[in-house]
C-alpha atoms as a PDB file:
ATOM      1  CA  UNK A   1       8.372  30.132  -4.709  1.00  0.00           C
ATOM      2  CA  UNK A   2       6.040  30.265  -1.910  1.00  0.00           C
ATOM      3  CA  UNK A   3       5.890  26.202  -0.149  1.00  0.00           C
ATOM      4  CA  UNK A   4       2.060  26.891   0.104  1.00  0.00           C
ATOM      5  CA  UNK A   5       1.425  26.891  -3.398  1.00  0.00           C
ATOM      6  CA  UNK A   6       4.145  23.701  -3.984  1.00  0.00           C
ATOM      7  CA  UNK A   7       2.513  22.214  -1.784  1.00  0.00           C
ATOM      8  CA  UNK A   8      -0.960  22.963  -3.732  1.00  0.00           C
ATOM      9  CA  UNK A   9       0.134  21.321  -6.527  1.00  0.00           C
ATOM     10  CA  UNK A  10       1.207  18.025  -5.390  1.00  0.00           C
ATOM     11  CA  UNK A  11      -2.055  17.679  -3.547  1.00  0.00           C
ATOM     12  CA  UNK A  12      -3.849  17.905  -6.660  1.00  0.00           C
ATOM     13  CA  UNK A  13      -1.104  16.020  -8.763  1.00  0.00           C
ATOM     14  CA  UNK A  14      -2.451  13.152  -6.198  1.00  0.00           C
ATOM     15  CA  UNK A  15      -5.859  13.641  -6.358  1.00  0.00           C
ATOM     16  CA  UNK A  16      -6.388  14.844  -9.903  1.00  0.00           C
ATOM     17  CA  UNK A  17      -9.852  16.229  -8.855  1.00  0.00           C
ATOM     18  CA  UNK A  18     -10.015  19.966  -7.568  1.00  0.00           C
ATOM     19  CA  UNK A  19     -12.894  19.183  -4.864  1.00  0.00           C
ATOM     20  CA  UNK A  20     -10.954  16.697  -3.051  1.00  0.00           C
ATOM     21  CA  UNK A  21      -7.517  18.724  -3.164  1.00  0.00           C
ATOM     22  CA  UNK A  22      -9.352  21.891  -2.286  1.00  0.00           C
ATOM     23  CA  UNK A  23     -10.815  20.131   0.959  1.00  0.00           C
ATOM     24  CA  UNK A  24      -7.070  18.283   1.741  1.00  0.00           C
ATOM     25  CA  UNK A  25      -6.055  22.368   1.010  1.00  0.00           C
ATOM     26  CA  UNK A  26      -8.323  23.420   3.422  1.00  0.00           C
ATOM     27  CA  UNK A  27      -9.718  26.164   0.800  1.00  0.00           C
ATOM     28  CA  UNK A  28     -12.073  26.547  -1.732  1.00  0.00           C
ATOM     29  CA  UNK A  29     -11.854  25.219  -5.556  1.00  0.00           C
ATOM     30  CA  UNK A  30     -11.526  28.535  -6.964  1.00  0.00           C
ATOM     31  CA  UNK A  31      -8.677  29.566  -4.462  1.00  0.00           C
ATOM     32  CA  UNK A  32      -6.973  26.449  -5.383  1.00  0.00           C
ATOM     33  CA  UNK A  33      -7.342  27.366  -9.418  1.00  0.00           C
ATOM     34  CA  UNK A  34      -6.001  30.611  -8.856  1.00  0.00           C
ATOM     35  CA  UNK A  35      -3.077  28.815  -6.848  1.00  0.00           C
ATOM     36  CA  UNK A  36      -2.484  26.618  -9.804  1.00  0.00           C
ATOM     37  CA  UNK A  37      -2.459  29.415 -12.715  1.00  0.00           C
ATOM     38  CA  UNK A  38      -0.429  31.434 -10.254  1.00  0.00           C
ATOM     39  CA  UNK A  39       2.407  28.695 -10.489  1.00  0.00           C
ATOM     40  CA  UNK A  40       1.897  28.195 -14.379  1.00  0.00           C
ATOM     41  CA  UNK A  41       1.986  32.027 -14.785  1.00  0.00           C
ATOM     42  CA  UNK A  42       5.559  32.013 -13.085  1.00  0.00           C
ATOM     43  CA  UNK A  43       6.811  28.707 -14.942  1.00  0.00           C
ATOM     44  CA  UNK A  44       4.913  29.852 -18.547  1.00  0.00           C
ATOM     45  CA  UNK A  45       3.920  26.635 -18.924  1.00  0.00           C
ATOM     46  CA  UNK A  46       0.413  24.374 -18.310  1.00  0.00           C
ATOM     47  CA  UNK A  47       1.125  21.925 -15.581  1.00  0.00           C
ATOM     48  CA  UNK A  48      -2.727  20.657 -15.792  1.00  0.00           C
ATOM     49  CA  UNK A  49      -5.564  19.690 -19.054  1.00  0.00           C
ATOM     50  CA  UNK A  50      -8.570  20.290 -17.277  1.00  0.00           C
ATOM     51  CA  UNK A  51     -12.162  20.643 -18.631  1.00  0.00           C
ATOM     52  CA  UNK A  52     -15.460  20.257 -16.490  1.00  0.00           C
ATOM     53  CA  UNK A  53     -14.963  16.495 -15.566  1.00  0.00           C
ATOM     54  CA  UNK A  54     -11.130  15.725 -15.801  1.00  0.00           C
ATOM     55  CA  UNK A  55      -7.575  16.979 -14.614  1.00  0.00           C
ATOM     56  CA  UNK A  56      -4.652  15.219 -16.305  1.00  0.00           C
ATOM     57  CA  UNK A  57      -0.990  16.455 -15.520  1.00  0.00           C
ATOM     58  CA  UNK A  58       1.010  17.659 -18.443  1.00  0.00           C
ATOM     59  CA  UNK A  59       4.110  16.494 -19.446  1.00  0.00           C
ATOM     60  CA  UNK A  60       5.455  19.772 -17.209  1.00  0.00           C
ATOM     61  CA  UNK A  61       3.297  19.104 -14.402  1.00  0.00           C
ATOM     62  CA  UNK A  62       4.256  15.514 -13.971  1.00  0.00           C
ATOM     63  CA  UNK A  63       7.987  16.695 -14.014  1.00  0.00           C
ATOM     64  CA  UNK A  64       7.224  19.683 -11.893  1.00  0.00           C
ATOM     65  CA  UNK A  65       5.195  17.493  -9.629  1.00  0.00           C
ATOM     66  CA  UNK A  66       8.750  15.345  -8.681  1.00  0.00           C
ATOM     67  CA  UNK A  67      10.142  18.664  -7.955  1.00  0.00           C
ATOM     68  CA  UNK A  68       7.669  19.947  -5.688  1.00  0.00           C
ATOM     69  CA  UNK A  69       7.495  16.840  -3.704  1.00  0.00           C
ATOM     70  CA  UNK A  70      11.073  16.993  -3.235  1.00  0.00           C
ATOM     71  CA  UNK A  71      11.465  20.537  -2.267  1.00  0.00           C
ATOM     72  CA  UNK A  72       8.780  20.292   0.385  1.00  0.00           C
ATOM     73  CA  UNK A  73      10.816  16.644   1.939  1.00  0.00           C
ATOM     74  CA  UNK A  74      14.107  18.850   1.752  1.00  0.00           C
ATOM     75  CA  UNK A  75      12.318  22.117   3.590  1.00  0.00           C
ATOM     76  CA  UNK A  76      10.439  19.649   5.936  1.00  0.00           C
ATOM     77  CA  UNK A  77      14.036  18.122   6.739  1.00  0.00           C
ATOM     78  CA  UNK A  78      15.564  21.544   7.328  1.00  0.00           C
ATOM     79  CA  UNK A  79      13.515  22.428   9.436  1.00  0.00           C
ATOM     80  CA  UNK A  80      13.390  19.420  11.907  1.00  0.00           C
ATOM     81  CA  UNK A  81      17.007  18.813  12.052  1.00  0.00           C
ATOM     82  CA  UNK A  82      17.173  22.807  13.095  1.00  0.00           C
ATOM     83  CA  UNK A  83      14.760  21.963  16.023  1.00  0.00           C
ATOM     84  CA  UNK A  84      15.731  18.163  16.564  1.00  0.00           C
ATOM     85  CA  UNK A  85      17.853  19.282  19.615  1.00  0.00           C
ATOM     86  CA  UNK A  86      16.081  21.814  21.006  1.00  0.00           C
ATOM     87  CA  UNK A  87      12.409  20.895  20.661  1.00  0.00           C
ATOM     88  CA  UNK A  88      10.173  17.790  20.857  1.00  0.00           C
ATOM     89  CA  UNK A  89       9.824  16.274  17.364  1.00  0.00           C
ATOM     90  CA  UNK A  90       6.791  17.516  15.744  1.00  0.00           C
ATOM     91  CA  UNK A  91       4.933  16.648  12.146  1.00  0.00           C
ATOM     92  CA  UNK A  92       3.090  14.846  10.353  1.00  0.00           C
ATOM     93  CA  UNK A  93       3.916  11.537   9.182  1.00  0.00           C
ATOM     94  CA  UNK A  94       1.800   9.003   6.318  1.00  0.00           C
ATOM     95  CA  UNK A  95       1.554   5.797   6.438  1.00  0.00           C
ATOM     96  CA  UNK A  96      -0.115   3.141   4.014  1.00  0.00           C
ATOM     97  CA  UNK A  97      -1.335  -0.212   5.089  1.00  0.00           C
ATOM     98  CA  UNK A  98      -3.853  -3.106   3.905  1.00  0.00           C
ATOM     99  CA  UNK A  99      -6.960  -3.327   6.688  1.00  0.00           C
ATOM    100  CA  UNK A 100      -5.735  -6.490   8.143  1.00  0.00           C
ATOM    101  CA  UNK A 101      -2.449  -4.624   8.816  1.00  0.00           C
ATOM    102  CA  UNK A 102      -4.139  -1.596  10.458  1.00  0.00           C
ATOM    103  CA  UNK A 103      -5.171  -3.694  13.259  1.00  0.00           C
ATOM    104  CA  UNK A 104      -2.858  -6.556  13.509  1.00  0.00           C
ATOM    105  CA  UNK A 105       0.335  -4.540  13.350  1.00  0.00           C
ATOM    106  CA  UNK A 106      -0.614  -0.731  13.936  1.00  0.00           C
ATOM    107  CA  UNK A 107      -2.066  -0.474  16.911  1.00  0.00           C
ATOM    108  CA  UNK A 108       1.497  -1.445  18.857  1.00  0.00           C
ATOM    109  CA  UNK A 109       3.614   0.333  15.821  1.00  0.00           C
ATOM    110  CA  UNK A 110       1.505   3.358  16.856  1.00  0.00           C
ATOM    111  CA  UNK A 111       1.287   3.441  20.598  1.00  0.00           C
ATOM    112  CA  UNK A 112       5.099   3.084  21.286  1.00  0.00           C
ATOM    113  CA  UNK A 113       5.633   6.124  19.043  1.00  0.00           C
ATOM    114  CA  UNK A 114       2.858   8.158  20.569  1.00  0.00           C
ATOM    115  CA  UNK A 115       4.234   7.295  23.928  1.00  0.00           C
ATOM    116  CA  UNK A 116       8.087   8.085  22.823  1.00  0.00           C
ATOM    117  CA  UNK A 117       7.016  11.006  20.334  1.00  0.00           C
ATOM    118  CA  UNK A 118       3.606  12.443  21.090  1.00  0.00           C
ATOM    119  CA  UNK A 119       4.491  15.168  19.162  1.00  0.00           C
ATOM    120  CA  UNK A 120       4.361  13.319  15.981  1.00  0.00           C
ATOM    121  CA  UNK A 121       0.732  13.260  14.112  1.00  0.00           C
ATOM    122  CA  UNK A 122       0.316   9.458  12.320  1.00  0.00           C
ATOM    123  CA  UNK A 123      -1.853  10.101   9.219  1.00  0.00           C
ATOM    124  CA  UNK A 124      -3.173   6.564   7.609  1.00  0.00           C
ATOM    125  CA  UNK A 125      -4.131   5.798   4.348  1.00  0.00           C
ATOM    126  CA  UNK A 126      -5.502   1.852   3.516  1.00  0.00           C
ATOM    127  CA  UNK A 127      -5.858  -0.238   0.344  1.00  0.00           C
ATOM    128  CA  UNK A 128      -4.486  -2.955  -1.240  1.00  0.00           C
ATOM    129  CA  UNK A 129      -1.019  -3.797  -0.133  1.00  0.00           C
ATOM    130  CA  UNK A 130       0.032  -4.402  -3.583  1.00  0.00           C
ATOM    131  CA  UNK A 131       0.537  -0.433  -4.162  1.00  0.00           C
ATOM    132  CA  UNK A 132       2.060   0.030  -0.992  1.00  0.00           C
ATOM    133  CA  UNK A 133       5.844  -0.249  -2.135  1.00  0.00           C
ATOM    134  CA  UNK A 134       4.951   2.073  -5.054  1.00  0.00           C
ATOM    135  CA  UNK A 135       3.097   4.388  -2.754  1.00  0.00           C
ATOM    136  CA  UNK A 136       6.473   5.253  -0.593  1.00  0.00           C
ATOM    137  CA  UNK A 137       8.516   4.936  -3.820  1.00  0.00           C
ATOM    138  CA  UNK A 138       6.663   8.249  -5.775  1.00  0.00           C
ATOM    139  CA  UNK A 139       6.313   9.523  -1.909  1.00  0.00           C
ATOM    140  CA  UNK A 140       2.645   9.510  -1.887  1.00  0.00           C
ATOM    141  CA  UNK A 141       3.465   8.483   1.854  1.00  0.00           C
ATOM    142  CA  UNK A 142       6.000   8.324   4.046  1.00  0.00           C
ATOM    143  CA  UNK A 143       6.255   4.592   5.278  1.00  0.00           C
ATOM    144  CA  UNK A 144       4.163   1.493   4.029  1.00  0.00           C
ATOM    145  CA  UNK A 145       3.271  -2.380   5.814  1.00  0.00           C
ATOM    146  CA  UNK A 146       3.800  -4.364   2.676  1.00  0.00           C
ATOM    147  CA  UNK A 147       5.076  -7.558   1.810  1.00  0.00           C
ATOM    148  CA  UNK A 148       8.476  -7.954   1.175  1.00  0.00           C
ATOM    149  CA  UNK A 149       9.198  -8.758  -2.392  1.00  0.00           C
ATOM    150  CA  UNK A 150      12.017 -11.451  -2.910  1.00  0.00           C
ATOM    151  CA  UNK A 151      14.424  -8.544  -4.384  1.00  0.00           C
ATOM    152  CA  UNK A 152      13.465  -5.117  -2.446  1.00  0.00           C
ATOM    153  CA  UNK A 153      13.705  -2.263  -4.483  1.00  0.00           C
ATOM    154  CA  UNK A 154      17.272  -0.687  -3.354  1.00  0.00           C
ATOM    155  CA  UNK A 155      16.135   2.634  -2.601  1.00  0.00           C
ATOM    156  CA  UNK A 156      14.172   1.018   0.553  1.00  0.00           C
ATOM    157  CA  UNK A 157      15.213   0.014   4.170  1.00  0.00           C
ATOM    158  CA  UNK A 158      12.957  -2.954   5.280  1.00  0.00           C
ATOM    159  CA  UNK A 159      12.199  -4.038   8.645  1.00  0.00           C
ATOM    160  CA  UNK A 160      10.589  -7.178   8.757  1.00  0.00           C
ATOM    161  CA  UNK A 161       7.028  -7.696  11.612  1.00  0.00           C
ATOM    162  CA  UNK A 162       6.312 -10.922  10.789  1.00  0.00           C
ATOM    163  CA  UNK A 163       5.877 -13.800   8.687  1.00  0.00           C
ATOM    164  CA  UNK A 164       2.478 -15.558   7.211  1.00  0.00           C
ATOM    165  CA  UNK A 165       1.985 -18.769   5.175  1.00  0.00           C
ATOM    166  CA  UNK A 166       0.295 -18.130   2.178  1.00  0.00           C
ATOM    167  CA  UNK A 167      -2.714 -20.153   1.947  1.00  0.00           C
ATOM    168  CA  UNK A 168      -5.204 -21.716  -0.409  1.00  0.00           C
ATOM    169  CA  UNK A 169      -8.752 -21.436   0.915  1.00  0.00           C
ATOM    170  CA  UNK A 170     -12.215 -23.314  -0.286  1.00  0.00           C
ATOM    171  CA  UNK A 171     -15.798 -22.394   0.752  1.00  0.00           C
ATOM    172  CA  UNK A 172     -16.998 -24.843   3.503  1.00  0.00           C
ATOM    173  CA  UNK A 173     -19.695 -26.118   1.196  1.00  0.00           C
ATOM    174  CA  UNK A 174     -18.940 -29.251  -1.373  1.00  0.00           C
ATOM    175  CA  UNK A 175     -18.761 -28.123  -4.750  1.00  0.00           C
ATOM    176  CA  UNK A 176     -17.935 -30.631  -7.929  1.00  0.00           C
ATOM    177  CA  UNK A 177     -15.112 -28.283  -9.050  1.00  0.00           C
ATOM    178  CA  UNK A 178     -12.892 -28.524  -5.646  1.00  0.00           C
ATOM    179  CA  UNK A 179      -9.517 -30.764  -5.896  1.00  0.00           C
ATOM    180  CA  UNK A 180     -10.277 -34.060  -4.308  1.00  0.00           C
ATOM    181  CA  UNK A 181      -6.625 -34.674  -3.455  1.00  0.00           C
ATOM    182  CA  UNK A 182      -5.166 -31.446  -2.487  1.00  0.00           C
ATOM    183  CA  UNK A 183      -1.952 -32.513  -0.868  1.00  0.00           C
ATOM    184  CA  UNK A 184      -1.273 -34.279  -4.504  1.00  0.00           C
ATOM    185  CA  UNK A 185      -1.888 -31.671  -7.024  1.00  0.00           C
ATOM    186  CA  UNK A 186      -2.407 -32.214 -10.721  1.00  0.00           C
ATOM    187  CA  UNK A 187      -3.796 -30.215 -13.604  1.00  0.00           C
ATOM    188  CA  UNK A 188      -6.357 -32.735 -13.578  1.00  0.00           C
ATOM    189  CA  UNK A 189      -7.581 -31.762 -10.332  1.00  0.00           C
ATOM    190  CA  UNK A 190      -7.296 -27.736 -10.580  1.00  0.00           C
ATOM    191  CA  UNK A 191      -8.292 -27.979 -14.256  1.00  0.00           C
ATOM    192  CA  UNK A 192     -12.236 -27.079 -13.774  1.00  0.00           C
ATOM    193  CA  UNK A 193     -11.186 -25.037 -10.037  1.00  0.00           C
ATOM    194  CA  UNK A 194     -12.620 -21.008 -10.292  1.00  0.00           C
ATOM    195  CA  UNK A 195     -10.007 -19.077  -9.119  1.00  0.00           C
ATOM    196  CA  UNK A 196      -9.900 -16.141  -7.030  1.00  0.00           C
ATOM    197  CA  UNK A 197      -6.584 -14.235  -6.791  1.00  0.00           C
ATOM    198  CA  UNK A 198      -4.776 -10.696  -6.221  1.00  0.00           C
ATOM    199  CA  UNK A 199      -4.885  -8.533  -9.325  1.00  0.00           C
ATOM    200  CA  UNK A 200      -1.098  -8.140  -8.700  1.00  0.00           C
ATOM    201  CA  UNK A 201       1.330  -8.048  -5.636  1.00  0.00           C
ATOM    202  CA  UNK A 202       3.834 -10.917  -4.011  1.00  0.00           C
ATOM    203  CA  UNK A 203       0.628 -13.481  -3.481  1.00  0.00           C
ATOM    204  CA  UNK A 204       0.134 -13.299  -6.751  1.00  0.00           C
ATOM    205  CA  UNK A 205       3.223 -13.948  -8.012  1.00  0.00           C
ATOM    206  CA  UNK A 206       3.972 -16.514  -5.857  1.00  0.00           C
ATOM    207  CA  UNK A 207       0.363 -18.613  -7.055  1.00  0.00           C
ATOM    208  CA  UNK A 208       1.404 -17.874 -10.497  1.00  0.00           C
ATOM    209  CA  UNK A 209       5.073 -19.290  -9.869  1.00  0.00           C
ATOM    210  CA  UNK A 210       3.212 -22.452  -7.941  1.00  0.00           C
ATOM    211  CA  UNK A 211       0.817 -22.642 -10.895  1.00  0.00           C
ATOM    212  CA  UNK A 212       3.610 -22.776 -13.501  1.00  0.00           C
ATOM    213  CA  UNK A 213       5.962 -25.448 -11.228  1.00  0.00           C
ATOM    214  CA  UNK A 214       2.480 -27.516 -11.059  1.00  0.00           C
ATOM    215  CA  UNK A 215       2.143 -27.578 -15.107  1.00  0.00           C
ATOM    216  CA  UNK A 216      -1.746 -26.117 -14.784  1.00  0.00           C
ATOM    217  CA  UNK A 217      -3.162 -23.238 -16.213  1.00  0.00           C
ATOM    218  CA  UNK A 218      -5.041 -22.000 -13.473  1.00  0.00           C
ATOM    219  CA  UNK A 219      -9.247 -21.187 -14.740  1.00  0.00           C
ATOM    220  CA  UNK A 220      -9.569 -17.059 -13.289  1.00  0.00           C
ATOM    221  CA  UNK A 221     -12.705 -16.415 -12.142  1.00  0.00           C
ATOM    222  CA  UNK A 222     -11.580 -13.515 -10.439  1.00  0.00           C
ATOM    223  CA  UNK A 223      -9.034 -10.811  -9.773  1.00  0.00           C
ATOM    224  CA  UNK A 224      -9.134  -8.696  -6.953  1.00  0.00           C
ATOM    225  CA  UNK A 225      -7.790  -5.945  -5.086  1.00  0.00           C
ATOM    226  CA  UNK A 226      -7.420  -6.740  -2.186  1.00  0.00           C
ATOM    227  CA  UNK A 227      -6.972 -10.328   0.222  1.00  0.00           C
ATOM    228  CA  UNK A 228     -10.014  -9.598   2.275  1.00  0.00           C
ATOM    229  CA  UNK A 229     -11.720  -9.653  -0.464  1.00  0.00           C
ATOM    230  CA  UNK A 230     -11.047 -12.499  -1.458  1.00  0.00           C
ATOM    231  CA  UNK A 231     -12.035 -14.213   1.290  1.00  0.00           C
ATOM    232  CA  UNK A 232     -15.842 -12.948   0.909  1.00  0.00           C
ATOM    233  CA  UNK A 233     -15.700 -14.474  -2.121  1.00  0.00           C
ATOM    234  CA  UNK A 234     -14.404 -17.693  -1.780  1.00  0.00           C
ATOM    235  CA  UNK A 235     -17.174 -17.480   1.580  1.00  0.00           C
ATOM    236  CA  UNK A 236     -19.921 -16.637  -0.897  1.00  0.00           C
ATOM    237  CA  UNK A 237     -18.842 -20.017  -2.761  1.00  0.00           C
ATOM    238  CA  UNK A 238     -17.823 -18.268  -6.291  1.00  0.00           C
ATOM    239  CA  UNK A 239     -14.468 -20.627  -5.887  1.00  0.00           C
ATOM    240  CA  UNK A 240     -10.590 -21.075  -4.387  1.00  0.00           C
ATOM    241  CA  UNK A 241      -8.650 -18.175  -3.457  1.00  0.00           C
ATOM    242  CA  UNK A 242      -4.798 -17.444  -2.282  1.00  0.00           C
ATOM    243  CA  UNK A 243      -4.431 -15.463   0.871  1.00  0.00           C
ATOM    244  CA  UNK A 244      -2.077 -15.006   3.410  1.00  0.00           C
ATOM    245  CA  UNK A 245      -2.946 -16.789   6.829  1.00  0.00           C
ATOM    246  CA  UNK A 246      -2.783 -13.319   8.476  1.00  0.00           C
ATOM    247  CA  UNK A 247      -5.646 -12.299   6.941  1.00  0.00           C
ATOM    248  CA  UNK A 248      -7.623 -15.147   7.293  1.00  0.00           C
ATOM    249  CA  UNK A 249      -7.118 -15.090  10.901  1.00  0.00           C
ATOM    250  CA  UNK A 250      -8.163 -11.812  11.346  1.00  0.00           C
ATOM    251  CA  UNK A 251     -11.190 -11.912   8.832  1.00  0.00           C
ATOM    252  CA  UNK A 252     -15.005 -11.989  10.319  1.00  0.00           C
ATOM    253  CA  UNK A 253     -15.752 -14.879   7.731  1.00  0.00           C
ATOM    254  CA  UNK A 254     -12.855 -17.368   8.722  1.00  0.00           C
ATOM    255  CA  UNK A 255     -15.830 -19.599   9.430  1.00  0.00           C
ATOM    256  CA  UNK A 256     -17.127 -20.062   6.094  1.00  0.00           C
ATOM    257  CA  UNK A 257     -13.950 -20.982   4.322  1.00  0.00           C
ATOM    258  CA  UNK A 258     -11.957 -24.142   4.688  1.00  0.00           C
ATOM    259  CA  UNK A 259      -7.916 -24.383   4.309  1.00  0.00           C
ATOM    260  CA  UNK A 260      -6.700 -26.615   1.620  1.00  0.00           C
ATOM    261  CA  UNK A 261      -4.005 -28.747   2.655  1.00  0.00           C
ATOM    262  CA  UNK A 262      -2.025 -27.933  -0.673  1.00  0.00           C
ATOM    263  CA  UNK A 263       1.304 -29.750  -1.322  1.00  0.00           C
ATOM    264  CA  UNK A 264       3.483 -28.500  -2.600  1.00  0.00           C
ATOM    265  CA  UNK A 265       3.110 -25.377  -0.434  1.00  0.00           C
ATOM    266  CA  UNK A 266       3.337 -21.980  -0.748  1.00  0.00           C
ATOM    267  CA  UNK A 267       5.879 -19.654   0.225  1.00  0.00           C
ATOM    268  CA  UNK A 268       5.957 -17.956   3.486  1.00  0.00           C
ATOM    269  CA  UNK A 269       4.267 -14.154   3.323  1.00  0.00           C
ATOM    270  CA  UNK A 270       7.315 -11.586   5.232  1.00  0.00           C
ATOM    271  CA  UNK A 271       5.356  -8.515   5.995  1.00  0.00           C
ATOM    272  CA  UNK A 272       7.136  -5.598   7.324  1.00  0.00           C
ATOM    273  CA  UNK A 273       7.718  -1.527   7.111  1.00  0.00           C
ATOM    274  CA  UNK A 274       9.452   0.050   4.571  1.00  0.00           C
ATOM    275  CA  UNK A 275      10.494   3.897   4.398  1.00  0.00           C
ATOM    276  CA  UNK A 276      12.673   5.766   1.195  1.00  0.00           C
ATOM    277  CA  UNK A 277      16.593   5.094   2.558  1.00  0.00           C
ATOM    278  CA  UNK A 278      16.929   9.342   1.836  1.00  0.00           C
ATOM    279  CA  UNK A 279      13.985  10.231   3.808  1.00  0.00           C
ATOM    280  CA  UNK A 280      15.327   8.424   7.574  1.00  0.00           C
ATOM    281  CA  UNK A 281      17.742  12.027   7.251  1.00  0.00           C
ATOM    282  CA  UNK A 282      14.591  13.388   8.373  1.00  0.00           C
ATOM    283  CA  UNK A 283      14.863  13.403  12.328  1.00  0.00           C
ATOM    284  CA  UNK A 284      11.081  12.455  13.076  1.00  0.00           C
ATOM    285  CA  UNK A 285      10.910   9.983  10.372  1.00  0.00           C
ATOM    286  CA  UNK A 286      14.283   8.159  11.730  1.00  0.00           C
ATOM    287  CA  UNK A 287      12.533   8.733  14.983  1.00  0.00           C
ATOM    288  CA  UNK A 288       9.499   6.771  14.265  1.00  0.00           C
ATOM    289  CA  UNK A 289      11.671   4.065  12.161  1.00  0.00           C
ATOM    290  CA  UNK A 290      14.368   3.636  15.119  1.00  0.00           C
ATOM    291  CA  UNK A 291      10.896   2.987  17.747  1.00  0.00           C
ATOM    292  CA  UNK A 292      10.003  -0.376  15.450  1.00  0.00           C
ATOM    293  CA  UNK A 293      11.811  -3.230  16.474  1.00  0.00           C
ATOM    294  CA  UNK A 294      12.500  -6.062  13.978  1.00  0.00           C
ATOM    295  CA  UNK A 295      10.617  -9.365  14.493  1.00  0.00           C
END
């Protein structure tokens, strides 16, 4: 089967919206639907449900979809260990990062590879770092920054870039509902707190662990994607919020929050790369992963 029209697929697998994968494509919608009914024609089966406002995979086209995305790793492999010792190491590869990690880690990540490899073309994708293991995991990108969860999925190499408390943060202003007494915690105190905290991910655990240890049941006001976030609201006043001190250090609105001095305290925040174990047989991907130096 033609890679061209594999690779069609997966793109709109991802995006599950013809515009978008036509324009990632680099063709128009209605080349891309007769790219699609091209490959069902040849499999005799639908791979997508699609009316005028939604695409859904099928059954088929979600298994087909794994497929795809493998062949095109194994033919990208191929052909970079063919040219690995004869020509500069050239490609594309994807990496996923929250915004605080896109300029407190990347920017030195990035310019010792361009400076060892310039041949290699760094494609970045941001969001909330809880999806970022999952992201590499289904290979929706190559590497991801992410938090290192206390029992890394086996199927990932880990290299760690640094380590951040994770921190409980109040707006500057009084309020009736802050703990009087942080650094001796009861359910008391937190009882009447609003809480803002990650929708899911390792800070959110880990609050939810201290939470349960403490004997409170914590009052949500919020749950976001998203630590930055949080720190615009807990600056706006709308309650406490769990971030790590990365973040905070890096955010414009440091000034407007305060840091409770919690006890007992979180745990530390390890925040490092991770790639797929099988994809560092790829010679530019093992390039890139043997530039980054464990901290």
């Amino acid at each position: 089967m033609d890679f061209r029209l594999l690779k069609h697929v997966v793109i709109l697998a991802e995006t599950l919206h013809f515009g978008r994968a036509s324009e990632l494509c680099h063709i128009s919608p209605s080349t891309l639907s007769r790219s699609i009914q091209q490959v069902e024609s040849e499999l005799g089966t639908r791979l997508f449900e699609r009316d005028n406002r939604h695409v859904t995979l099928t059954p088929q086209g979600l298994a087909f979809q794994h497929y795809a995305r493998e062949t095109l790793e194994q033919w990208e492999t191929q052909k970079r260990t063919l040219t690995a010792t004869t020509a500069q190491l050239r490609g594309e590869i994807s990496i996923y990062c929250s915004v605080t990690a896109s300029y407190s880690f990347l920017y030195e990540l990035l310019s010792d590879v361009r400076i060892r490899h310039p041949g290699i073309e760094l494609k970045l994708h941001t969001g909330d770092p809880a999806d970022a293991m999952s992201r590499v995991l289904e290979g929706t990108d190559d590497m991801a920054i992410t938090p290192r969860p206390r029992i890394p999925p086996s199927a990932l190499a880990f290299k760690s870039l640094t380590r951040s408390p994770l921190l409980f943060i109040a707006p500057t202003e009084i309020h009736d509902w802050l703990p009087r007494q942080p650094q001796s915690s009861t359910a008391e105190q937190w009882q009447h707190v609003p809480m803002i905290l990650s929708e899911a991910g390792l800070s959110r655990e880990y609050a939810n662990t201290w939470f349960k240890a403490m004997g409170i049941t914590p009052r949500i006001y919020a749950q976001v994607a998203g630590h930055e976030a949080i720190v615009s609201m807990v600056g706006l006043g709308f309650g406490v919020g769990v971030v790590p001190k990365i973040v905070l250090d890096n955010s414009p609105l440091a000034e407007r929050v305060q840091v409770l001095n919690v006890k007992p305290e979180l745990p530390h925040y390890d925040v490092g790369l991770c790639v797929l174990n099988r994809r560092l047989k790829n010679p530019m991907i093992d390039a890139f992963w043997a530039t980054v130096s464990p901290r």
